[in-house]
Protein backbone atom coordinates (compact mmCIF):
# COMPACT_ATOMS: atom_id res chain seq x y z
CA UNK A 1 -174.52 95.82 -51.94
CA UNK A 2 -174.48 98.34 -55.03
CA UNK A 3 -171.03 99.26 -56.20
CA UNK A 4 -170.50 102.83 -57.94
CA UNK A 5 -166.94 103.78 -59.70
CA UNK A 6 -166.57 106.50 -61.73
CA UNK A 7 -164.24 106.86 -65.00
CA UNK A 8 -163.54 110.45 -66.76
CA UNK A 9 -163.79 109.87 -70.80
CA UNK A 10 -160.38 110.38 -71.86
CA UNK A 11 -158.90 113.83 -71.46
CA UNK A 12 -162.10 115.54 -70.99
CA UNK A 13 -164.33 116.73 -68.12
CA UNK A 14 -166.77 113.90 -68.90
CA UNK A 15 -167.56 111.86 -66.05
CA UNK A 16 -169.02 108.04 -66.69
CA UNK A 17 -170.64 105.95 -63.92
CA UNK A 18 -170.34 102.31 -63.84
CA UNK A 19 -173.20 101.11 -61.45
CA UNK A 20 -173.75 97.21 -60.40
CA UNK A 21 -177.32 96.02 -61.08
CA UNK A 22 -179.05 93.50 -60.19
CA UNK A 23 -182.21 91.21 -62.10
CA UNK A 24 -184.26 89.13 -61.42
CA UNK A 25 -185.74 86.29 -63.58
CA UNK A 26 -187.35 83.54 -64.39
CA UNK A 27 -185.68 80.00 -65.99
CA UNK A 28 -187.71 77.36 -67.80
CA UNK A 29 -186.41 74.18 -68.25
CA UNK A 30 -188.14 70.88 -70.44
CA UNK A 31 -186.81 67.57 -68.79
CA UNK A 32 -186.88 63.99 -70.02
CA UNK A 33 -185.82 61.41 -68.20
CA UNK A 34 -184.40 64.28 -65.80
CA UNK A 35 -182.14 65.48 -68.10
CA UNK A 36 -182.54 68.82 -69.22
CA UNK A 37 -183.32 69.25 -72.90
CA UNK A 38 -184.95 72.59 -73.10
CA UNK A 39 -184.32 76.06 -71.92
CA UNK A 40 -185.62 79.60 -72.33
CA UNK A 41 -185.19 82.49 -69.71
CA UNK A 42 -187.33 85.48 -68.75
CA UNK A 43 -185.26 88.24 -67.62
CA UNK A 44 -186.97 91.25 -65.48
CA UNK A 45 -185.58 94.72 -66.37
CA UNK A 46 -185.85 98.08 -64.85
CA UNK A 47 -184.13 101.40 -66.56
CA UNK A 48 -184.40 104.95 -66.48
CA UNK A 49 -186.47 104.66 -69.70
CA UNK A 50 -189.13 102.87 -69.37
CA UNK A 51 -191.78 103.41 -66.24
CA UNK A 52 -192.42 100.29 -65.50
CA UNK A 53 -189.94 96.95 -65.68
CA UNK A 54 -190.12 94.74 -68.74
CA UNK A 55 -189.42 91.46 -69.90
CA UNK A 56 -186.71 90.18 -71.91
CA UNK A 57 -186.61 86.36 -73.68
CA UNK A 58 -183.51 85.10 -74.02
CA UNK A 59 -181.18 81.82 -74.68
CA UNK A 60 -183.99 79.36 -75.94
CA UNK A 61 -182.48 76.33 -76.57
CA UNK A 62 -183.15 72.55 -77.23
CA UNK A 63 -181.13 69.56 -77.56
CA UNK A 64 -180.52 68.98 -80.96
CA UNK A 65 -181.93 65.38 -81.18
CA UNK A 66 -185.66 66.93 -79.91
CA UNK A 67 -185.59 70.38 -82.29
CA UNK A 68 -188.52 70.09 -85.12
CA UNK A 69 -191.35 69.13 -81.71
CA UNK A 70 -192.85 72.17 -81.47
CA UNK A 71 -190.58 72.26 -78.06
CA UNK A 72 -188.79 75.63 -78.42
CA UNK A 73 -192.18 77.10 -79.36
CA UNK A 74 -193.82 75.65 -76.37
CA UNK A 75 -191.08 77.75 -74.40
CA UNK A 76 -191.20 80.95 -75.58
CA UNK A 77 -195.04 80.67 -75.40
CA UNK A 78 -194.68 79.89 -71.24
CA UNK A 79 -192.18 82.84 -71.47
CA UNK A 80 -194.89 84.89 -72.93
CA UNK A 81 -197.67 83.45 -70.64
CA UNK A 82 -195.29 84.57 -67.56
CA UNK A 83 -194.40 87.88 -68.94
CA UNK A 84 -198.49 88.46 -69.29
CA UNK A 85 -198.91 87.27 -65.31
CA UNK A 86 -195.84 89.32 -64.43
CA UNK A 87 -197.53 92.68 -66.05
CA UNK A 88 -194.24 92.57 -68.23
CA UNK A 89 -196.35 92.84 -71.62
């Protein structure tokens, strides 16, 4: 359920509206040995500026032992790859 509340901007007339939103997304993970040592999300975002929803990469990550593979590239290009079947691109 959405959640409005609104806040006036100090002594003024101004009215702001905090509205709850909700994503959606997409997490990647690179095991070994099923232990996560990878990461990357692809978050989904809609907004009053943009017509269509978009894609945002965030918090790529790798174990510091396995950084200097090629793994964190590998993961942002699946992030891409996704985006491109998602129509995010």
């Amino acid at each position: 359920m959405r959640s409005t509340n609104s806040y006036f901007y100090r002594n003024t007339d101004f009215e702001i509206l905090e509205k709850e939103l909700f994503s959606s997304g997409v997490k990647f993970e690179l095991l070994k040995d099923k232990k996560v040592i990878g990461r990357a999300y692809l978050y989904l975002i809609k907004n009053d500026l943009h017509s269509e929803p978009y894609g945002l990469l965030e918090d790529v990550f790798v174990e510091e032992k396995f950084r200097g593979q090629g793994i964190g590239k590998k993961l942002v290009e699946m992030v891409i790859e996704k985006a491109r079947e998602l129509k995010l691109l």
